[in-house]
N, C-alpha and C. Protein backbone atom coordinates (compact mmCIF):
# COMPACT_ATOMS: atom_id res chain seq x y z
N UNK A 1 26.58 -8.01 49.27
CA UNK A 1 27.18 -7.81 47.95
C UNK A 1 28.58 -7.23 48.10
N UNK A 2 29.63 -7.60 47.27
CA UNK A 2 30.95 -7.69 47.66
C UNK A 2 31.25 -6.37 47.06
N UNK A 3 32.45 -5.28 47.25
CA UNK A 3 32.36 -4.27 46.43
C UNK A 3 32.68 -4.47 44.75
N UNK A 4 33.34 -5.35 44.89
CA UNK A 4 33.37 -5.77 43.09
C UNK A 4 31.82 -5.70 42.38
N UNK A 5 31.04 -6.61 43.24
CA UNK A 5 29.68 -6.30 42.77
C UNK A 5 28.95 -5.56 42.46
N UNK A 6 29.41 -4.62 43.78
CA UNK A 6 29.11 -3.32 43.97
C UNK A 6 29.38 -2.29 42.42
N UNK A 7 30.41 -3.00 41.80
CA UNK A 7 31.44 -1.89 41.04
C UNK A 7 30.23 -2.15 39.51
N UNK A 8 30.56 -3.50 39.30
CA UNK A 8 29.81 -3.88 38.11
C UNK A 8 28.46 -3.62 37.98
N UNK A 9 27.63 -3.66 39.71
CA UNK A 9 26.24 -3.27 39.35
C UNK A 9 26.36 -1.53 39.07
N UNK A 10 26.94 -0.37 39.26
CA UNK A 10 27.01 0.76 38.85
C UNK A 10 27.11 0.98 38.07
N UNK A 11 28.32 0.13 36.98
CA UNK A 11 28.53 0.30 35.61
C UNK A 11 27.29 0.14 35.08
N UNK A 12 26.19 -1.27 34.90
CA UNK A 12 25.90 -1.46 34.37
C UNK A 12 24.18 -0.42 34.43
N UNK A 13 24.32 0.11 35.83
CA UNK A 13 23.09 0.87 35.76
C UNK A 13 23.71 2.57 35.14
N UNK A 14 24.42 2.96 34.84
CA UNK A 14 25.33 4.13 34.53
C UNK A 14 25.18 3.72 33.26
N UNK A 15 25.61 2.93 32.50
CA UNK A 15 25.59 2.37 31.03
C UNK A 15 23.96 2.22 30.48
N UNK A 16 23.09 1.91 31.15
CA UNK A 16 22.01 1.51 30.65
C UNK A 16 21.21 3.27 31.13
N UNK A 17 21.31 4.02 31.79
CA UNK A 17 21.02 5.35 31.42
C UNK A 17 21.21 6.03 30.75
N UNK A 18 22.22 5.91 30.18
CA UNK A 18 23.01 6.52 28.75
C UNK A 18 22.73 5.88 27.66
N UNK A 19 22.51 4.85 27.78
CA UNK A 19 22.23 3.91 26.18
C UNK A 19 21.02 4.29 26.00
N UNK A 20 19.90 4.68 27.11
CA UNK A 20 18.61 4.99 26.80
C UNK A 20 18.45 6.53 26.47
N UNK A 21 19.63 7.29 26.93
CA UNK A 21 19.10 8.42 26.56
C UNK A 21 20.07 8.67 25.46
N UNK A 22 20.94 8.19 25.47
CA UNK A 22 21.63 8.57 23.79
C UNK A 22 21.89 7.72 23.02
N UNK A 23 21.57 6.08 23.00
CA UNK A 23 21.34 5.37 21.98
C UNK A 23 23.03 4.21 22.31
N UNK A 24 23.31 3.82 21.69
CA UNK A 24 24.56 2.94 21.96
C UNK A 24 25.81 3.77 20.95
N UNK A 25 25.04 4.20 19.60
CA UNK A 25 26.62 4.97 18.76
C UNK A 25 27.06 6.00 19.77
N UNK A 26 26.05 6.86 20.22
CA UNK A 26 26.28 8.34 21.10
C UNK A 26 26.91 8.03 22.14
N UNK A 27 27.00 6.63 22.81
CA UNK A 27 27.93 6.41 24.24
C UNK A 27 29.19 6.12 24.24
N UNK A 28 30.05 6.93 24.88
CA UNK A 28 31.39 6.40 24.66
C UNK A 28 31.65 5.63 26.27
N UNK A 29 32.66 4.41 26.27
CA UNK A 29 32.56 3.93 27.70
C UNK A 29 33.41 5.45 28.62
N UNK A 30 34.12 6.15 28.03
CA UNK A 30 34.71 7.20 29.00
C UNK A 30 33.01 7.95 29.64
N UNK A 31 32.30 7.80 28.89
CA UNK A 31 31.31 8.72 29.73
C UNK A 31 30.53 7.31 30.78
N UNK A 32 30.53 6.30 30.18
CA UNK A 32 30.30 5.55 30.87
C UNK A 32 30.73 5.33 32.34
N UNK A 33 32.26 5.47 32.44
CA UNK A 33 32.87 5.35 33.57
C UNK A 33 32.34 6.87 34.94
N UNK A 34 32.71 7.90 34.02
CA UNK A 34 32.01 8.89 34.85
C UNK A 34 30.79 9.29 35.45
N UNK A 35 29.74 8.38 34.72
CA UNK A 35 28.61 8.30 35.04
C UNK A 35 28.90 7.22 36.59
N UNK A 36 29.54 6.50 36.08
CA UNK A 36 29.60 5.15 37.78
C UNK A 36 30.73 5.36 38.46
N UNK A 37 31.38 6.64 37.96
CA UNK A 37 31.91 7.01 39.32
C UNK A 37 33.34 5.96 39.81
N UNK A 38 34.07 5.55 38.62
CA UNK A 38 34.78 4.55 38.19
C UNK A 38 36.05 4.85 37.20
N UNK A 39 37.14 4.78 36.60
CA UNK A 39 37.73 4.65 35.83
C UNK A 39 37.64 3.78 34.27
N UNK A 40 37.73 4.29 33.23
CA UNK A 40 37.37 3.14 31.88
C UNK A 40 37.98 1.93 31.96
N UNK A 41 39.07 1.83 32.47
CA UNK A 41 39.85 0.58 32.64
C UNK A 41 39.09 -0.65 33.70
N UNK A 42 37.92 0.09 34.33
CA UNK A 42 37.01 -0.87 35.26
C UNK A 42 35.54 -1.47 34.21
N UNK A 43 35.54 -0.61 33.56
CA UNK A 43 34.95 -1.05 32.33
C UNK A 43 35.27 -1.84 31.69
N UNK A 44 36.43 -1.39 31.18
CA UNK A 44 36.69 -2.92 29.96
C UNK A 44 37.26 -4.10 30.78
N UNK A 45 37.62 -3.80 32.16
CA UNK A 45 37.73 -5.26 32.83
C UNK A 45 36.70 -5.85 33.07
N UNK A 46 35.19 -5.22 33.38
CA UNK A 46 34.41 -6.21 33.44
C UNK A 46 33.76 -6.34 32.59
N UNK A 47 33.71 -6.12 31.32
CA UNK A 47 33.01 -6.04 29.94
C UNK A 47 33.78 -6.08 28.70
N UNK A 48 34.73 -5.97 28.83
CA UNK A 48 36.14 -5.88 27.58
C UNK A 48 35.26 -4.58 26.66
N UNK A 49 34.91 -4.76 26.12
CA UNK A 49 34.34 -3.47 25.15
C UNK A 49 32.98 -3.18 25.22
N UNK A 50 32.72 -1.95 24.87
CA UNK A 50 31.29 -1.23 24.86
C UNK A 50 30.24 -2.14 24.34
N UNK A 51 30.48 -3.06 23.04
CA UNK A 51 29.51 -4.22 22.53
C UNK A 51 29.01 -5.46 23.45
N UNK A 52 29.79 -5.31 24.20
CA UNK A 52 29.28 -6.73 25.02
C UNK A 52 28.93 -6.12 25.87
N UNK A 53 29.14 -4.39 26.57
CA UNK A 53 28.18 -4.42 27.86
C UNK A 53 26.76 -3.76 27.01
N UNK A 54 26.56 -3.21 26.32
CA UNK A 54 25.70 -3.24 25.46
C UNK A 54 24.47 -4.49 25.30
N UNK A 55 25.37 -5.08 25.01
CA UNK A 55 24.37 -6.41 24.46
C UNK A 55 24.20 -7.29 26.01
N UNK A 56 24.92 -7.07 26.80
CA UNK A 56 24.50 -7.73 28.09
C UNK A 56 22.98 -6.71 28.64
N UNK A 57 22.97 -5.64 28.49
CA UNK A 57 21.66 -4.63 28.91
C UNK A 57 20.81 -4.84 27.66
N UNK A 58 20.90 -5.26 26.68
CA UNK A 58 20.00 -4.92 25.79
C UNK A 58 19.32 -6.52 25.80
N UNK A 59 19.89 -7.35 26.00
CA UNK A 59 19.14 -9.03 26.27
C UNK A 59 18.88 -8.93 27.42
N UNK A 60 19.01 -8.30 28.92
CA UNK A 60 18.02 -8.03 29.51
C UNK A 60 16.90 -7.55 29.45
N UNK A 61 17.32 -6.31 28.99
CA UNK A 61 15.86 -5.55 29.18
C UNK A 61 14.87 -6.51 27.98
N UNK A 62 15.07 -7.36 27.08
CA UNK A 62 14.02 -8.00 25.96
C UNK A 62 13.94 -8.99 26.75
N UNK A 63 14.64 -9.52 27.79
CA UNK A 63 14.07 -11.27 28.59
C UNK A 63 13.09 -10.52 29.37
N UNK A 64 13.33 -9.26 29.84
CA UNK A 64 12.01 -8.92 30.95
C UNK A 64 10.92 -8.43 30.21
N UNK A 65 11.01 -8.11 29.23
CA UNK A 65 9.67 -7.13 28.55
C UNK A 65 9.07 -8.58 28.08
N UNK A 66 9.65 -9.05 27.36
CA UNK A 66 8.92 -10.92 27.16
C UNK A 66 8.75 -11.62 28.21
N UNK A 67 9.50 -11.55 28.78
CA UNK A 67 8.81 -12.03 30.25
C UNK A 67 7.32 -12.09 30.64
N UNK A 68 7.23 -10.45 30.51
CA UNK A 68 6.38 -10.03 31.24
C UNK A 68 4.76 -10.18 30.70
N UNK A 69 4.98 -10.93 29.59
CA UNK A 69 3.41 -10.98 28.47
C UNK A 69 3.99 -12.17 28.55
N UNK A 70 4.91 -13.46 28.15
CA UNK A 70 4.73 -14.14 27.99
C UNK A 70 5.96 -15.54 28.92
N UNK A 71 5.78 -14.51 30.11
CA UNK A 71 5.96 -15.97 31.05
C UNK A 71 4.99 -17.26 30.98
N UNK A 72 5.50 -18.25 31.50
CA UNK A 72 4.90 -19.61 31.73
C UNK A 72 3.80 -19.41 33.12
N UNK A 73 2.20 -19.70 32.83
CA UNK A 73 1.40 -19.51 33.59
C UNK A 73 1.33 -21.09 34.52
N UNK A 74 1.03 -21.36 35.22
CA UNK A 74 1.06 -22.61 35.29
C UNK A 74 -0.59 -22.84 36.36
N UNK A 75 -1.04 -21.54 36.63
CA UNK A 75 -1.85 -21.30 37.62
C UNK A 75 -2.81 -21.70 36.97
N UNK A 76 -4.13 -22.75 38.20
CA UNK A 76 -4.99 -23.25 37.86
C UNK A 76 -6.57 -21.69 37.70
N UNK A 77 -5.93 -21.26 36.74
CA UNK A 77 -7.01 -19.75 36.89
C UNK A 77 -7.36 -19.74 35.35
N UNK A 78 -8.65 -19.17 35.03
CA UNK A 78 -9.23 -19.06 33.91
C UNK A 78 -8.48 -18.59 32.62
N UNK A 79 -8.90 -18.57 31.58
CA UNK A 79 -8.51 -18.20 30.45
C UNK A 79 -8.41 -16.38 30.85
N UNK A 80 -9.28 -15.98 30.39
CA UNK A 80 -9.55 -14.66 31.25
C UNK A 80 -8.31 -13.68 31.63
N UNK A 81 -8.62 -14.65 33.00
CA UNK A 81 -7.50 -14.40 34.26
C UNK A 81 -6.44 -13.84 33.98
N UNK A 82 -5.77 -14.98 33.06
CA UNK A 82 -4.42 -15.12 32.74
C UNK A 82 -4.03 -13.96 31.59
N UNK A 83 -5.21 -14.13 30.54
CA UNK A 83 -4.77 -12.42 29.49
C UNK A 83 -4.95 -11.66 30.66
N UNK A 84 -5.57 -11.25 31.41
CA UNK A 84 -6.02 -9.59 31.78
C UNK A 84 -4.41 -10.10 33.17
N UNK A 85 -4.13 -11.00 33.51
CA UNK A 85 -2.88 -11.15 33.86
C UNK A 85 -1.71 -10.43 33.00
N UNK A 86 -1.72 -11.06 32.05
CA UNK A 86 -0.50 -10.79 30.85
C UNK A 86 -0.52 -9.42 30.35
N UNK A 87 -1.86 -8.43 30.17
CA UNK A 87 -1.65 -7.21 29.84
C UNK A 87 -1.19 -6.60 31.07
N UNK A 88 -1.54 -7.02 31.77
CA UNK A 88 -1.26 -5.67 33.01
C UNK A 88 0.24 -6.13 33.40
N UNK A 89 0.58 -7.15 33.41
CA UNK A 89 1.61 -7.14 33.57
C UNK A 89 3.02 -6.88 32.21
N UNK A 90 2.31 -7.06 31.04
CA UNK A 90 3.25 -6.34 30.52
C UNK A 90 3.35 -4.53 30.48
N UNK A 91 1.72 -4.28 30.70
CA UNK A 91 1.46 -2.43 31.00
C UNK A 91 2.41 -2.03 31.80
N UNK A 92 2.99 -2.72 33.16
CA UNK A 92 3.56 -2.48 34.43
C UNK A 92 5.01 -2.79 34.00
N UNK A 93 5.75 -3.48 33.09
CA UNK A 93 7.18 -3.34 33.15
C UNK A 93 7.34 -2.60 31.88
N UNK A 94 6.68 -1.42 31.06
CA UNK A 94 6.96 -0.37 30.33
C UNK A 94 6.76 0.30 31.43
N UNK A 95 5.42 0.94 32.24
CA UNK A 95 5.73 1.79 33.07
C UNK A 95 6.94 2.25 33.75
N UNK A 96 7.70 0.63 34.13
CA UNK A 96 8.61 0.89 35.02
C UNK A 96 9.88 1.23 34.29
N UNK A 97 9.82 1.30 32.70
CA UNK A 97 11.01 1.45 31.84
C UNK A 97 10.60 2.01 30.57
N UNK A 98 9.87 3.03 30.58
CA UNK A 98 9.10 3.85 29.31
C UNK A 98 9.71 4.15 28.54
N UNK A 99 11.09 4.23 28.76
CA UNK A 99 11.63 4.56 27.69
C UNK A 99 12.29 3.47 26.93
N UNK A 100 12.41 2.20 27.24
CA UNK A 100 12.95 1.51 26.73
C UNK A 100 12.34 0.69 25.14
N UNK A 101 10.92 0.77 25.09
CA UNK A 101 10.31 0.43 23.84
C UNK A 101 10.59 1.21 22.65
N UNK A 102 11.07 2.65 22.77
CA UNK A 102 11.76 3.59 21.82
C UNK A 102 13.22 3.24 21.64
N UNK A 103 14.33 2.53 22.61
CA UNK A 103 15.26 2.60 22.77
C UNK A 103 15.27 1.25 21.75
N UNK A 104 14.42 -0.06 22.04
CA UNK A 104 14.30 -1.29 21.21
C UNK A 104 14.62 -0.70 19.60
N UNK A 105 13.16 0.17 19.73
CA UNK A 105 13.30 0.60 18.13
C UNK A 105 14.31 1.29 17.44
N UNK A 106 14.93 2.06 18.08
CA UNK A 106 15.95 2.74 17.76
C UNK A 106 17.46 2.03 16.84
N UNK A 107 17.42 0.87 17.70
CA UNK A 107 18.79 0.23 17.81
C UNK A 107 18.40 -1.15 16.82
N UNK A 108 17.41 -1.57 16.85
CA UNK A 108 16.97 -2.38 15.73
C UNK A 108 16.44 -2.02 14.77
N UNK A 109 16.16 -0.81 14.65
CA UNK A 109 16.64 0.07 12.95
C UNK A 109 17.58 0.34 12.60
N UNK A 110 18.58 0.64 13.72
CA UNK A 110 20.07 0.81 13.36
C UNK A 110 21.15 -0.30 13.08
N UNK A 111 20.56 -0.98 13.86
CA UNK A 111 21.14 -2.63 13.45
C UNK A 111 20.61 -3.59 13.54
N UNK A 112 20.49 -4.05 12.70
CA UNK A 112 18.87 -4.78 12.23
C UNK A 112 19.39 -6.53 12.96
N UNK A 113 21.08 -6.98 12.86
CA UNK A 113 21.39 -7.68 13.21
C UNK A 113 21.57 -8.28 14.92
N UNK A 114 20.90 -7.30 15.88
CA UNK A 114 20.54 -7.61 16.89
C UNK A 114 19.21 -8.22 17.32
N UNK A 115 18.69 -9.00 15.89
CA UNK A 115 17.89 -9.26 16.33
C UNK A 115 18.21 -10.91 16.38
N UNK A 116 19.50 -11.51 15.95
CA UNK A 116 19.85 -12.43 16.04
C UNK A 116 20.28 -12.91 17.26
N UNK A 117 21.20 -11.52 18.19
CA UNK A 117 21.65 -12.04 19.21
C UNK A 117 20.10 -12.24 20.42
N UNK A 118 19.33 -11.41 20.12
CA UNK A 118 17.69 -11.50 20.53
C UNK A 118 17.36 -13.12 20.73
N UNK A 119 17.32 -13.27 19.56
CA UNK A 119 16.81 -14.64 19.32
C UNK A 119 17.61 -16.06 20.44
N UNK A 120 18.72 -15.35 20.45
CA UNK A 120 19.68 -16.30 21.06
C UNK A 120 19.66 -16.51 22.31
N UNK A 121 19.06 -15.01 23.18
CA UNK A 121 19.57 -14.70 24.36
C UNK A 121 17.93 -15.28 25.17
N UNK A 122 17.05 -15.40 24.20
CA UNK A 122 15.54 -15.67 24.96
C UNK A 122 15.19 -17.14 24.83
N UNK A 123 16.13 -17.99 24.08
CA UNK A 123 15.79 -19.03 23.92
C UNK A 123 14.29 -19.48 23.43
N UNK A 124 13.81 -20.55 23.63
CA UNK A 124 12.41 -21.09 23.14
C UNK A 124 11.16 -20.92 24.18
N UNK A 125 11.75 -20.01 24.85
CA UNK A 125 10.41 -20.11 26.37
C UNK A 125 9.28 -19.04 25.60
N UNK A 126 9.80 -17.71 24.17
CA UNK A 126 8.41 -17.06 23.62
C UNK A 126 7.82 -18.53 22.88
N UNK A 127 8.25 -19.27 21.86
CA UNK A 127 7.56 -20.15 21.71
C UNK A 127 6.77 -21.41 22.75
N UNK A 128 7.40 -21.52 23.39
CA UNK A 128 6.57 -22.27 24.29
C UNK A 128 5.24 -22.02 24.93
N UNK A 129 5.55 -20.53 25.44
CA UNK A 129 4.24 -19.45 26.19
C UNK A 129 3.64 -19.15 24.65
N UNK A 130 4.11 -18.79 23.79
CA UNK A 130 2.96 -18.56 22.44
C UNK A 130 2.28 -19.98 22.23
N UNK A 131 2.51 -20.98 22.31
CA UNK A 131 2.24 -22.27 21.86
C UNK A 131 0.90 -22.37 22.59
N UNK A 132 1.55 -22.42 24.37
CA UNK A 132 0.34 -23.06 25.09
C UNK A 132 -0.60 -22.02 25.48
N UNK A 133 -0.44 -20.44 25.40
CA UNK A 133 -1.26 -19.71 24.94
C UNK A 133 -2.14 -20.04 23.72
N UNK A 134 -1.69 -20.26 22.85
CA UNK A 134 -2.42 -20.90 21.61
C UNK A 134 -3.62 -21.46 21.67
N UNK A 135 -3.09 -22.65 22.56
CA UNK A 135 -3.90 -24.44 22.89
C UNK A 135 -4.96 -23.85 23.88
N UNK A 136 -5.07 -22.73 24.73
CA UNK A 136 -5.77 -22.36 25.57
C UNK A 136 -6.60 -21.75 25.12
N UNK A 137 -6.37 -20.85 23.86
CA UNK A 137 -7.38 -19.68 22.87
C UNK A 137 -7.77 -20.73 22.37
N UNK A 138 -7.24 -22.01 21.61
CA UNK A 138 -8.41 -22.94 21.21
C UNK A 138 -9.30 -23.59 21.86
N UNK A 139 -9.10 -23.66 22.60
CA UNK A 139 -10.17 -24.15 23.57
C UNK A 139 -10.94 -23.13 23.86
N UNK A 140 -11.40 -21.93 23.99
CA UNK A 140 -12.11 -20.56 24.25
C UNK A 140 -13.12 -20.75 22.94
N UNK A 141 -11.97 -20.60 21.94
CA UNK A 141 -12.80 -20.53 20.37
C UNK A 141 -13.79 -21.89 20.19
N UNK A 142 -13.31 -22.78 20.43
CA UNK A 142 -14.46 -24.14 20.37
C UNK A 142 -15.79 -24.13 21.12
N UNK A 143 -15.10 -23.56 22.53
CA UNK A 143 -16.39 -23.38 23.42
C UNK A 143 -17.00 -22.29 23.14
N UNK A 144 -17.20 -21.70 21.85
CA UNK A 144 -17.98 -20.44 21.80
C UNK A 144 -17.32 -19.16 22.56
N UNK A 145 -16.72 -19.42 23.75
CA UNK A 145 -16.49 -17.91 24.80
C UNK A 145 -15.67 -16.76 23.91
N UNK A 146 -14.79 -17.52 23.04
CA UNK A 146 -13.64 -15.91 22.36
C UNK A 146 -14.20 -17.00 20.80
N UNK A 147 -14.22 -15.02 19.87
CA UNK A 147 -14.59 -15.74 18.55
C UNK A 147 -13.14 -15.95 17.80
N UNK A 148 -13.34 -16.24 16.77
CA UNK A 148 -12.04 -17.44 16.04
C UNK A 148 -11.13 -15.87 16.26
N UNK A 149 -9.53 -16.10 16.40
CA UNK A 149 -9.12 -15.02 16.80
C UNK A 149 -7.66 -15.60 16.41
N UNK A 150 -6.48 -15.37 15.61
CA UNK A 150 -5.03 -15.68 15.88
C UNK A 150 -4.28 -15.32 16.70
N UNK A 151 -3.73 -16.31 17.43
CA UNK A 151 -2.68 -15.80 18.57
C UNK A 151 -1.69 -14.79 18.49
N UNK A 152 -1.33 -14.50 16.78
CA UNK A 152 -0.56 -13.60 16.44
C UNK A 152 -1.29 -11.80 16.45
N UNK A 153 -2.45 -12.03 16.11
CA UNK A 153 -3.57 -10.90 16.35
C UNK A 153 -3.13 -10.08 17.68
N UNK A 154 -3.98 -11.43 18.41
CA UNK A 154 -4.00 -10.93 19.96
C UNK A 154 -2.72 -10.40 20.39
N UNK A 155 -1.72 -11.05 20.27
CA UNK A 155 -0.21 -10.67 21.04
C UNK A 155 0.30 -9.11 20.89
N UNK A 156 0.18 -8.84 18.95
CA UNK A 156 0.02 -7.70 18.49
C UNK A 156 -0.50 -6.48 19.17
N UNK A 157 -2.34 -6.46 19.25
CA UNK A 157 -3.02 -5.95 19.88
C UNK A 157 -2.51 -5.74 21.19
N UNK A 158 -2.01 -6.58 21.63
CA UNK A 158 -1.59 -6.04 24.00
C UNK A 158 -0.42 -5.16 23.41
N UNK A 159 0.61 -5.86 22.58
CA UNK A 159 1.88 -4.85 22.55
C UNK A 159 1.77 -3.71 21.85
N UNK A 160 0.98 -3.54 21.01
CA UNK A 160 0.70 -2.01 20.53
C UNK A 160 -0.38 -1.39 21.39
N UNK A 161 -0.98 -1.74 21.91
CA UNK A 161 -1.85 -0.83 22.59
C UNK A 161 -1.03 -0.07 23.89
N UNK A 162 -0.31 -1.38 24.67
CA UNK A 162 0.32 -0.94 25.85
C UNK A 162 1.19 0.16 25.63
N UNK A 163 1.98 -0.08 24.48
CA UNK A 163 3.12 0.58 23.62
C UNK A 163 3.42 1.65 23.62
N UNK A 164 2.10 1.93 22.94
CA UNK A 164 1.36 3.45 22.41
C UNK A 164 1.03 4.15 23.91
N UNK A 165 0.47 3.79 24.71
CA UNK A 165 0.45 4.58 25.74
C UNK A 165 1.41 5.52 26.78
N UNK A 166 2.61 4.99 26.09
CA UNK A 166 3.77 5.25 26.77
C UNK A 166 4.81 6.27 25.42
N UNK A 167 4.57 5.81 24.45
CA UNK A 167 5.18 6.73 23.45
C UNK A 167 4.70 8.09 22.91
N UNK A 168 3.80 7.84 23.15
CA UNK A 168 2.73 9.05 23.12
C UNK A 168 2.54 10.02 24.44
N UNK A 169 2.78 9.65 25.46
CA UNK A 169 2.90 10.12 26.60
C UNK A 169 3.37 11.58 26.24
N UNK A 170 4.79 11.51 26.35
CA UNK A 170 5.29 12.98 26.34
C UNK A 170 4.36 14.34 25.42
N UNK A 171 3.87 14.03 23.96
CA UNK A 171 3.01 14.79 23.55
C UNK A 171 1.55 15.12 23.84
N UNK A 172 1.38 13.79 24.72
CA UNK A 172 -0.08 13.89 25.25
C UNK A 172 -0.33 14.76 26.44
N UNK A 173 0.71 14.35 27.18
CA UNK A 173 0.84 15.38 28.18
C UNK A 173 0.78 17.18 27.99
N UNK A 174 1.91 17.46 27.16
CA UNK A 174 1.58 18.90 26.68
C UNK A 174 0.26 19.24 25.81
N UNK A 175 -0.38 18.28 24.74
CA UNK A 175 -1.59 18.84 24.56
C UNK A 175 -2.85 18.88 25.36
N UNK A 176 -2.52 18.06 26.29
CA UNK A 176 -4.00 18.35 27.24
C UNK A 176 -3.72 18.90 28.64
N UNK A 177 -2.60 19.69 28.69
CA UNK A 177 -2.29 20.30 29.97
C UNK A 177 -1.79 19.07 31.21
N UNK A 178 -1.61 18.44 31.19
CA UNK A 178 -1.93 17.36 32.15
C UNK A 178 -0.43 17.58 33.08
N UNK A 179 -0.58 17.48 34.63
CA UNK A 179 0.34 17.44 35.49
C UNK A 179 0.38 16.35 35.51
N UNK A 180 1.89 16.00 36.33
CA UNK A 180 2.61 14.60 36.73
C UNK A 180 1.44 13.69 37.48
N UNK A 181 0.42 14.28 38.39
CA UNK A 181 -0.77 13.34 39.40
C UNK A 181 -1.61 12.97 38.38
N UNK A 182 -1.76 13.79 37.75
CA UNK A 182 -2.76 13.83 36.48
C UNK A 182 -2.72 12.86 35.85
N UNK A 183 -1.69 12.90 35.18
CA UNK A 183 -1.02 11.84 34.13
C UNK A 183 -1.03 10.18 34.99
N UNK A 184 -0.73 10.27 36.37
CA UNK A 184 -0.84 9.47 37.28
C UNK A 184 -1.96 8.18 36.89
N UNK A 185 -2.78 9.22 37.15
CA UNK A 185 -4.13 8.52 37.56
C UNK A 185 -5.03 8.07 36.14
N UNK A 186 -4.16 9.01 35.42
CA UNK A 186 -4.61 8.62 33.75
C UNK A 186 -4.55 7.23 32.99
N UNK A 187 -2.55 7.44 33.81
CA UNK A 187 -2.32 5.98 33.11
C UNK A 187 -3.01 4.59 33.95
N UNK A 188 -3.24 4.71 34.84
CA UNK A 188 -3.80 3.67 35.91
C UNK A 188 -4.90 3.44 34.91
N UNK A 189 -6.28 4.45 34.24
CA UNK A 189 -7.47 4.16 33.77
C UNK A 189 -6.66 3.28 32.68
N UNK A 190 -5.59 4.02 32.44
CA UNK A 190 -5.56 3.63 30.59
C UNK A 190 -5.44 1.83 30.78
N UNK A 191 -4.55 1.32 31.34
CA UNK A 191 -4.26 0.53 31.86
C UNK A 191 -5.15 -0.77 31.83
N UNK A 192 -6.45 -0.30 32.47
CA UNK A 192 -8.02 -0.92 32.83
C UNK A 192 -8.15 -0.89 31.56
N UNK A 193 -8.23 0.19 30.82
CA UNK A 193 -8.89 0.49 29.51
C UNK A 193 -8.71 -0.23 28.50
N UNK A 194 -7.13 -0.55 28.17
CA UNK A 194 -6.83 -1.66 27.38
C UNK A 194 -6.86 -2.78 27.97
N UNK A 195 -7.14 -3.08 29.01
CA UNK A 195 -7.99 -4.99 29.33
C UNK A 195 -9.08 -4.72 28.81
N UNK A 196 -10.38 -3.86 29.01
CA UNK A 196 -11.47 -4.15 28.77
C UNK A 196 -11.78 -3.88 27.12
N UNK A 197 -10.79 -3.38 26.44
CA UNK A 197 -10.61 -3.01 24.92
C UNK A 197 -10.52 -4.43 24.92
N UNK A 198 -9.11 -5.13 25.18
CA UNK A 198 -8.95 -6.30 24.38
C UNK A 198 -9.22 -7.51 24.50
N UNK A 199 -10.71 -7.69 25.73
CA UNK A 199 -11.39 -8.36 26.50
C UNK A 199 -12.66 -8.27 25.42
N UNK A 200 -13.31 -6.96 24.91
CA UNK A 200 -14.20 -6.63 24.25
C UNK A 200 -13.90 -7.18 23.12
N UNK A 201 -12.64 -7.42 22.28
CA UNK A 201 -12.78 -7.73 21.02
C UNK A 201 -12.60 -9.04 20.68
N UNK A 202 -12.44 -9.89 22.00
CA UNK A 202 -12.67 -11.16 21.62
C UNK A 202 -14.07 -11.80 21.64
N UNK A 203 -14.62 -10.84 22.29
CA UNK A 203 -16.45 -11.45 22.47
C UNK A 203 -16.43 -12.31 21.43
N UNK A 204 -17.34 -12.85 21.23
CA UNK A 204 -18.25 -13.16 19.65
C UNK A 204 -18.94 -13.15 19.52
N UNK A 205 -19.24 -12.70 17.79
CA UNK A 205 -20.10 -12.48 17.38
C UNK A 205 -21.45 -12.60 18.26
N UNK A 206 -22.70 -11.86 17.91
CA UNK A 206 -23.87 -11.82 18.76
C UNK A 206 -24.62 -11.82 18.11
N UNK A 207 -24.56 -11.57 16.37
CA UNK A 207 -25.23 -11.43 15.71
C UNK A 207 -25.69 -12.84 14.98
């Protein structure tokens, strides 16, 4: 990696620590630059203004969090498989960026119009993976195995459950005493916990 590369990958990890901990109005690029250890003028050369390096970190981090529930499966593996695939793997890229599902909300209450550049930057691959996710739950529901269930339900259900485990964190921690190993090994159950939650509620009926 060339040092130019070098320069831009600092900015942009210096910028995206700050946007998460103080939001995008609260960042000015001068703190930006001092964070990467850089001058502002290296900033707006490789970003021209705070909005576009902004929106270059903020359509990342939404291609990976969608990514991560609704990449293209292509693997010859069960219905099953592939959800208890898709939760854990979307459980595992909040873990690795917990704070960023607060940071989503934050900034799309504040500007409701990023959800256009959203739309733009992910192209049709959530519809595609919602689609043939779809065609796969119908086939479950016909064969009896998952009872009648909307794809919009289910999707809901993984992203609020996973969600919540991570936003809640910080207060959960202080009310039940819990150390950093603690909390560790907690979230690992929780993890299990919401596959077999949202594994359980597709059963059907028995009655």
């Amino acid at each position: 990696m060339s040092q130019e590369q070098n320069k831009e990958r600092d900015i942009l990890e210096a910028a995206t620590r700050l946007f998460l901990q103080k939001g995008f109005k609260a960042t000015s690029t001068t703190e930006i630059a001092v964070e990467a250890g850089c001058n502002q003028a290296l900033v707006h050369y490789y970003f021209r203004t705070k909005e576009r390096l902004f929106e270059a970190i903020f359509k990342k981090k939404i291609q990976y969090f969608i990514g991560a529930l609704l990449e293209l499966d292509e693997e010859d593996i069960s219905f099953e498989q592939k959800l208890i695939r898709k939760i854990e793997s979307h459980f595992e890229a909040i873990r690795v960026n917990p704070g960023v599902p607060l940071f989503f909300f934050s900034e799309l209450s504040s500007n409701p119009k990023r959800i256009g550049s959203i739309k733009s930057s992910i192209g049709d691959l959530p519809q595609r993976a919602i689609s043939k996710l779809d065609s796969e739950l119908q086939v479950e529901i016909a064969a009896g195995r998952v009872r009648p269930t909307d794809i919009r339900d289910l999707l809901m259900t993984i992203v609020s459950l996973n969600i919540t485990v991570f936003l809640g964190a910080p207060m959960f921690k202080v009310m039940t005493s819990m150390t950093d190993g603690d909390y560790e090994g907690f979230i690992e159950e929780r993890k299990q916990e919401n596959v077999r939650i949202i594994l359980n509620s597709l059963k059907p009926d028995q009655r």
